[in-house]
N, C-alpha and C. Protein backbone atom coordinates (compact mmCIF):
# COMPACT_ATOMS: atom_id res chain seq x y z
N UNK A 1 102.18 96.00 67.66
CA UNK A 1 102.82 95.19 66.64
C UNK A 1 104.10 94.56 67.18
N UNK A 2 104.59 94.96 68.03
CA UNK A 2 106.27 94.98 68.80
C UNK A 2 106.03 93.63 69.66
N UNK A 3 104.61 93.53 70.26
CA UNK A 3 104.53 92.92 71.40
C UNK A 3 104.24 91.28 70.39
N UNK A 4 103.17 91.42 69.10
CA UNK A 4 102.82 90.58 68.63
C UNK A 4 103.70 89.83 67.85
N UNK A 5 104.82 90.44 67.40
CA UNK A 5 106.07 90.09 66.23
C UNK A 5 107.32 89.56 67.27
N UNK A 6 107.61 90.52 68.47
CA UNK A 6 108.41 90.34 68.94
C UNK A 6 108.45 89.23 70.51
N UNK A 7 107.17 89.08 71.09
CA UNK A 7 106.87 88.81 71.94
C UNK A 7 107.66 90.13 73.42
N UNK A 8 107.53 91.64 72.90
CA UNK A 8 107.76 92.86 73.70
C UNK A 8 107.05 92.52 75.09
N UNK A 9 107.19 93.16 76.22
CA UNK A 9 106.40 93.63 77.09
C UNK A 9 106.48 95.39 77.74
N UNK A 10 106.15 95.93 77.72
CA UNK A 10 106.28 97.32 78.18
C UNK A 10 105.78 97.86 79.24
N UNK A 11 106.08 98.05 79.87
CA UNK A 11 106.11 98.66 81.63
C UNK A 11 106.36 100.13 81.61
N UNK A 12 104.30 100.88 81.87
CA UNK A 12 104.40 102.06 81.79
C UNK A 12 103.98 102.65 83.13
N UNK A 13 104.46 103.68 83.99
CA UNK A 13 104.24 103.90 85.15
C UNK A 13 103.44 105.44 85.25
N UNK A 14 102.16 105.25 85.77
CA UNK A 14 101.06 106.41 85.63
C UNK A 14 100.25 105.91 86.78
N UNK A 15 99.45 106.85 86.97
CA UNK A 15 98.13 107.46 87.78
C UNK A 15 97.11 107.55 87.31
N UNK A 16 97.38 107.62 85.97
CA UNK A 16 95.93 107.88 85.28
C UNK A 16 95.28 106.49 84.66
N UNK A 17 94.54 106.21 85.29
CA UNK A 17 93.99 104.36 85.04
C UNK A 17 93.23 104.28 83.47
N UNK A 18 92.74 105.48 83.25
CA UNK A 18 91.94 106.10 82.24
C UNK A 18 92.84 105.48 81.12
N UNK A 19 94.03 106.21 80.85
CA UNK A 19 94.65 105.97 79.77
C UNK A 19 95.06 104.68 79.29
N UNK A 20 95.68 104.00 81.04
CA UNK A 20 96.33 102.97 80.88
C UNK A 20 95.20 101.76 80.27
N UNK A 21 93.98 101.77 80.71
CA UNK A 21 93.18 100.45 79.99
C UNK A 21 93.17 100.96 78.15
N UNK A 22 93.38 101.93 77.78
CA UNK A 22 93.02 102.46 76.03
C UNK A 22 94.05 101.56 75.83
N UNK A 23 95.53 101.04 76.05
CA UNK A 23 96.41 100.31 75.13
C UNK A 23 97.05 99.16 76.22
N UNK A 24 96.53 98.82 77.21
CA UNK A 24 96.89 97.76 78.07
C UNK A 24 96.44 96.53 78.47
N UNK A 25 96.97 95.44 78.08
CA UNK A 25 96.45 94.06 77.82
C UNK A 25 95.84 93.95 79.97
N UNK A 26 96.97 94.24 80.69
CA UNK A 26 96.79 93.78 81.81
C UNK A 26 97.71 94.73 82.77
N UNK A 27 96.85 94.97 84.14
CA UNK A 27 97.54 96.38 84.82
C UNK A 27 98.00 96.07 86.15
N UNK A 28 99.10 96.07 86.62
CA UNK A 28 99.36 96.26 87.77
C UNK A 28 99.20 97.13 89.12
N UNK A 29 98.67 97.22 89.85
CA UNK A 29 98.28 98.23 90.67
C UNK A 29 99.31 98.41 91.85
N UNK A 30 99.80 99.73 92.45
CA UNK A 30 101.10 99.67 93.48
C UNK A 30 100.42 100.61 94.60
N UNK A 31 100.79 100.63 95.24
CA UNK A 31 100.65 101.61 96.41
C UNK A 31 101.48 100.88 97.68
N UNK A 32 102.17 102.56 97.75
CA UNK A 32 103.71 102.88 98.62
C UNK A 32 104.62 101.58 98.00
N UNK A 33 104.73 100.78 96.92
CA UNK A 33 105.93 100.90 96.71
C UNK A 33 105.81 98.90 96.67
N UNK A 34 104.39 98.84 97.05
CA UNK A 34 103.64 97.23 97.21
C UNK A 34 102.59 97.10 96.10
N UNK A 35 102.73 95.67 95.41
CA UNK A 35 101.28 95.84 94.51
C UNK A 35 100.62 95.16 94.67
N UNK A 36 99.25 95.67 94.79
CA UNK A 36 98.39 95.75 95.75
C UNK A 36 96.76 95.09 94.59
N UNK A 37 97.29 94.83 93.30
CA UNK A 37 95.91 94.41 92.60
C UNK A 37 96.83 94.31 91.09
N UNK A 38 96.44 93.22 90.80
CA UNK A 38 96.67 92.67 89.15
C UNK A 38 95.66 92.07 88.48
N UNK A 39 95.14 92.79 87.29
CA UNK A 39 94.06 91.77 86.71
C UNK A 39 94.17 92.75 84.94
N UNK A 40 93.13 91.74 84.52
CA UNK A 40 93.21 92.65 82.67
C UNK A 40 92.96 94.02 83.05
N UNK A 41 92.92 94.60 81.75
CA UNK A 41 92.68 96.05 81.99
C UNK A 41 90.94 96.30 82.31
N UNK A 42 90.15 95.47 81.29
CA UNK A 42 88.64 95.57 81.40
C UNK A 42 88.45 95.50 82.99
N UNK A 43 89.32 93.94 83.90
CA UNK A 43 88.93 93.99 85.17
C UNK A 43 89.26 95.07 85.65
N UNK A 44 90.27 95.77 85.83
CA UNK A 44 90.37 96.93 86.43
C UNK A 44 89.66 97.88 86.09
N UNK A 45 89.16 98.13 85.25
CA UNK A 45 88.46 99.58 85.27
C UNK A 45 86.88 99.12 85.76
N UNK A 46 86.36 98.19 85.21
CA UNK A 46 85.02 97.56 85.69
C UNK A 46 84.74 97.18 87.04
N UNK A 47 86.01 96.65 87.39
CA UNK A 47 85.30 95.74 88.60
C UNK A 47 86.49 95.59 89.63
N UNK A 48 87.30 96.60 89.65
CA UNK A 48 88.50 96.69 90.62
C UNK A 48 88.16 95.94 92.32
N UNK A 49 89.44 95.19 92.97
CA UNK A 49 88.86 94.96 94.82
C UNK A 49 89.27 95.99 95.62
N UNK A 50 90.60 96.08 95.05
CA UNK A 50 91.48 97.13 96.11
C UNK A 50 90.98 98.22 96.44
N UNK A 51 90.08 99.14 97.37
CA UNK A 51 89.82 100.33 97.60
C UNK A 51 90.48 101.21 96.72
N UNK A 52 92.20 101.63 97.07
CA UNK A 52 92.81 102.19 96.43
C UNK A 52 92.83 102.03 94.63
N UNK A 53 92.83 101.00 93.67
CA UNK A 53 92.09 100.87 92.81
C UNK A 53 90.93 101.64 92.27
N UNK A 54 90.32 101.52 93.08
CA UNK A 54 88.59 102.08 93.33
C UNK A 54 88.90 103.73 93.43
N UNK A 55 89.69 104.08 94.07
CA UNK A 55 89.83 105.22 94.52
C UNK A 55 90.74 106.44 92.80
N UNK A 56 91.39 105.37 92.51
CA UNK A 56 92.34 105.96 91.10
C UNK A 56 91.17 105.71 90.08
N UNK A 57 90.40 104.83 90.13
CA UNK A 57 89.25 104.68 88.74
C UNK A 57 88.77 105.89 88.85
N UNK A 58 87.99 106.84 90.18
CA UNK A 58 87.53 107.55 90.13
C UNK A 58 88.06 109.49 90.14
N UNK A 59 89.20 108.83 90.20
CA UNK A 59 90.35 110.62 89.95
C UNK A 59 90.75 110.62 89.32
N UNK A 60 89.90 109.92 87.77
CA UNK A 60 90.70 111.03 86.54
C UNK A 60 89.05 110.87 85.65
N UNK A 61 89.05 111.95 85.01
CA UNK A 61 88.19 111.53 83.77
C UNK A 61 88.57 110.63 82.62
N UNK A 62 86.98 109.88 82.58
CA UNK A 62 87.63 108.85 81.29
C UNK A 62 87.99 109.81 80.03
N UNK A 63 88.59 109.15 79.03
CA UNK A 63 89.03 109.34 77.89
C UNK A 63 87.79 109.72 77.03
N UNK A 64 86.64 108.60 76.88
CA UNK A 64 85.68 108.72 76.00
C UNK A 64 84.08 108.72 76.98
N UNK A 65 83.11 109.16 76.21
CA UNK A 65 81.82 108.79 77.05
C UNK A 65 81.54 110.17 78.14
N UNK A 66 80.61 109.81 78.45
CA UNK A 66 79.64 111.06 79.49
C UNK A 66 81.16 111.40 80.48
N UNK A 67 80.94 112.61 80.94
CA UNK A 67 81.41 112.87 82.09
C UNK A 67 80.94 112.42 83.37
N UNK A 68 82.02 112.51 84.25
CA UNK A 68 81.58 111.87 85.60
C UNK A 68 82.11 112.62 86.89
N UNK A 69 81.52 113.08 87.76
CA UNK A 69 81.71 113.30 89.25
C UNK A 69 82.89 112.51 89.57
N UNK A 70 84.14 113.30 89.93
CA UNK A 70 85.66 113.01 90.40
C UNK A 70 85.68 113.21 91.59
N UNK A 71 86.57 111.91 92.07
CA UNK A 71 86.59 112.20 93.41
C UNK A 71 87.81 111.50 93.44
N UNK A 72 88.12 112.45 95.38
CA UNK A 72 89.73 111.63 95.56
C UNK A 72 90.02 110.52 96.39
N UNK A 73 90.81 110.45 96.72
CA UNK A 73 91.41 109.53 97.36
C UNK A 73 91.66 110.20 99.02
N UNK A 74 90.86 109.88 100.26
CA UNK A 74 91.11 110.81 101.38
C UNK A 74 92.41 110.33 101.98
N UNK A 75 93.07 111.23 102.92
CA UNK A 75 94.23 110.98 103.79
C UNK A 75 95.64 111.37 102.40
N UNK A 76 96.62 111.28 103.03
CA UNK A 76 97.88 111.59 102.59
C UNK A 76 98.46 110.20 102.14
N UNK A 77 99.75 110.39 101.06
CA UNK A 77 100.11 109.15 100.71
C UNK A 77 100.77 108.59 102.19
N UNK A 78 101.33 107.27 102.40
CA UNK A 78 101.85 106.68 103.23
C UNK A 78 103.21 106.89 103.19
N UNK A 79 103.96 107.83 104.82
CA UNK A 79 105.09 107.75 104.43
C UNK A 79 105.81 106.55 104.70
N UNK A 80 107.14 107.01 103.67
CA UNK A 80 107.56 105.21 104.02
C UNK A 80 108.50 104.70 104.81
N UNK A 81 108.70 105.97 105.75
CA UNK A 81 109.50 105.76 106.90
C UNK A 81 109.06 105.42 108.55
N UNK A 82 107.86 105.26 107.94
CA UNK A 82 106.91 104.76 108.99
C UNK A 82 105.60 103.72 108.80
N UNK A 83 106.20 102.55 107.90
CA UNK A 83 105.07 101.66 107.49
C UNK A 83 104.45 101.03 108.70
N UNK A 84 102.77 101.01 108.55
CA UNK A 84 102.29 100.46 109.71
C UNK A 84 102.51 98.78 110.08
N UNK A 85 102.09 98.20 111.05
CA UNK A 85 101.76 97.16 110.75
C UNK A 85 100.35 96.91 110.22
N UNK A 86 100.34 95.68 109.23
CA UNK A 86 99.06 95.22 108.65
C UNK A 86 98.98 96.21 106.79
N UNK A 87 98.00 96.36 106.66
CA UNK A 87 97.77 97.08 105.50
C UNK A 87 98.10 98.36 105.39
N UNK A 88 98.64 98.70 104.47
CA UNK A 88 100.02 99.76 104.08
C UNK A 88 98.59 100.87 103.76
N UNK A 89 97.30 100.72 103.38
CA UNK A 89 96.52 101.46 102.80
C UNK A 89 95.02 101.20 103.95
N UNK A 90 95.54 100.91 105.16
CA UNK A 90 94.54 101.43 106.35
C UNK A 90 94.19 102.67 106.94
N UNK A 91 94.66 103.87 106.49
CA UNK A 91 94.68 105.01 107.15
C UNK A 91 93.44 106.03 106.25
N UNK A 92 93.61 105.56 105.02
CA UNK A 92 93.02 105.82 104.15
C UNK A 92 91.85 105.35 103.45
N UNK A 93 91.36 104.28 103.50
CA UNK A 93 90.51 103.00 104.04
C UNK A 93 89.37 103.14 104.47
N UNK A 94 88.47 103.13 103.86
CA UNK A 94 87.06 103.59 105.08
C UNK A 94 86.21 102.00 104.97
N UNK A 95 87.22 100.86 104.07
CA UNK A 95 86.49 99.86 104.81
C UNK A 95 87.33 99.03 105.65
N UNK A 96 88.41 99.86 106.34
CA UNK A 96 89.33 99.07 106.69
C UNK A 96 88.62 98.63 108.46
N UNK A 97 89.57 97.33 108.72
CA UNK A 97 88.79 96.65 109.94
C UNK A 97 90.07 96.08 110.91
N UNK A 98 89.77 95.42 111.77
CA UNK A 98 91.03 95.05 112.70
C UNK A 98 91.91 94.70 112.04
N UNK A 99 91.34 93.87 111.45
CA UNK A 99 92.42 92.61 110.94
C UNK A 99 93.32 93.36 109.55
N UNK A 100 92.93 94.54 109.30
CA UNK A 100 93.56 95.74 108.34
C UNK A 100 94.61 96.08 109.25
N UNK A 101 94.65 96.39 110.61
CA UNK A 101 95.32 97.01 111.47
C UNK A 101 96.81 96.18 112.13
N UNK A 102 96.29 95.07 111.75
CA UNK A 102 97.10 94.01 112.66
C UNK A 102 98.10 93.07 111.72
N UNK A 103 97.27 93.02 110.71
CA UNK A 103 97.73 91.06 110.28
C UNK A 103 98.04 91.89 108.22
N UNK A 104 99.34 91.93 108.27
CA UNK A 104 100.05 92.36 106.96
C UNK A 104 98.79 91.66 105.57
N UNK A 105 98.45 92.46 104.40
CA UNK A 105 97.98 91.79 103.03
C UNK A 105 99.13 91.18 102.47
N UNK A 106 98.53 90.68 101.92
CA UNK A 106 99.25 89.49 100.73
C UNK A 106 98.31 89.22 99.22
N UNK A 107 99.10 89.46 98.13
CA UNK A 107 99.05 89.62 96.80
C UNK A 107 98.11 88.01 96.79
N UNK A 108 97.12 87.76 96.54
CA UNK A 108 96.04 86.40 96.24
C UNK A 108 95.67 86.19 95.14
N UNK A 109 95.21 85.69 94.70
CA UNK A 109 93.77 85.38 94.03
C UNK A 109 92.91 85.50 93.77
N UNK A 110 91.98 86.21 93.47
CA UNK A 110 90.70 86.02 93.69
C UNK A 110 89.77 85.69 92.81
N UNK A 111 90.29 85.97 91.57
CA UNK A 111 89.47 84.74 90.53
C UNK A 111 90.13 84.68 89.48
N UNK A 112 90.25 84.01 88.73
CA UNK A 112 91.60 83.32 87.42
C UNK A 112 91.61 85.23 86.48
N UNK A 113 93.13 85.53 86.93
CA UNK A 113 93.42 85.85 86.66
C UNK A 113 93.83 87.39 87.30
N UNK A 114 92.67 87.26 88.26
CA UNK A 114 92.94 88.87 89.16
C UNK A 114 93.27 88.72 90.21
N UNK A 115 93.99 89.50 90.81
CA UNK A 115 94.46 89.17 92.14
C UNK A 115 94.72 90.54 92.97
N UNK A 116 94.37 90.52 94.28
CA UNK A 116 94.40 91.82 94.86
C UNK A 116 95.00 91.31 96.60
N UNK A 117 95.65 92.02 97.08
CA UNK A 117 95.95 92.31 98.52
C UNK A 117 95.13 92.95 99.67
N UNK A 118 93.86 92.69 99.58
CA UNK A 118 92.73 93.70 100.12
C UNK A 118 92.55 92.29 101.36
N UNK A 119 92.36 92.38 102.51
CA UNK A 119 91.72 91.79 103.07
C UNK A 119 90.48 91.68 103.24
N UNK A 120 89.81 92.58 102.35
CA UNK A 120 88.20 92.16 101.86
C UNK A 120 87.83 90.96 101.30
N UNK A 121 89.01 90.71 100.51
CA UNK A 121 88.93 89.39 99.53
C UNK A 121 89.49 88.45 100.14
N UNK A 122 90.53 88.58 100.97
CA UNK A 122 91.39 87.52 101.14
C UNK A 122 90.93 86.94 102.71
N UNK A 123 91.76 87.72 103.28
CA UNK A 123 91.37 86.92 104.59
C UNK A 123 90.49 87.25 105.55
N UNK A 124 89.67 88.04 105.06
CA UNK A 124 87.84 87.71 105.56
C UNK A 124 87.20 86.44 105.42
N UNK A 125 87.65 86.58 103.60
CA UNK A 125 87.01 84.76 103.52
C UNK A 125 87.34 83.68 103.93
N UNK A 126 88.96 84.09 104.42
CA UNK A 126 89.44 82.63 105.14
C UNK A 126 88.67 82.74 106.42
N UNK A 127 88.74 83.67 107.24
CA UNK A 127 88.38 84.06 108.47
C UNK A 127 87.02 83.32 108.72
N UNK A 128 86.13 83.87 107.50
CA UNK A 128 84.57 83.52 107.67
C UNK A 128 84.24 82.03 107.36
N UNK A 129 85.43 81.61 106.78
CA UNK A 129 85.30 79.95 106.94
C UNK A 129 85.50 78.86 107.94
């Protein structure tokens, strides 16, 4: 009502992706401290790019509906006194590739309205063009 009367915005900071789509127009995604995927809440829980994304949809139970097989996220968080070059979330990564290793992500586009830092999306497709 706050957001609709007042034009509010509210900035809530969690792990649990579960909860956040039950009252969230649109979600920001961070990892180490970079964000790394923005889209509605439906996109995120449905149809996330970011691995890491992918990886938080599946370590928590949903709220409503069947239960589901949880799983984590492998490797340790990234410390941040030692950021790599290239993608901050290569270590952890099992589709990560050179160009993960080498050449920094960047927050894109990828279709009106979502946007992710994955070089799956981004600059593969430039690459492959």
């Amino acid at each position: 009502a706050l957001k609709e009367e007042f034009g509010f915005s509210i900035l809530f900071i969690t792990h649990d992706l579960s909860l956040m789509v039950e009252f969230s127009d649109r979600i920001g995604i961070m990892y180490s401290g970079e964000l790394i995927e923005v889209a509605s809440s439906k996109e995120i829980l449905t149809s996330p790019y970011h691995p890491y994304t992918k990886g938080l949809g599946s370590s928590f139970p949903p709220l409503t509906g069947p239960k589901t097989k949880l799983t984590g996220i492998p490797g340790n968080p990234l410390n941040l006194l030692e950021i790599p070059q290239g993608c901050r979330f290569q270590s952890r990564c099992h589709h990560a590739h050179e160009i993960c290793r080498t050449i920094p992500t960047q927050l894109r586009q990828i279709e009106t309205g979502h946007f992710s830092n994955c070089h799956l999306f981004t600059q593969l497709q430039y690459l492959e063009s």
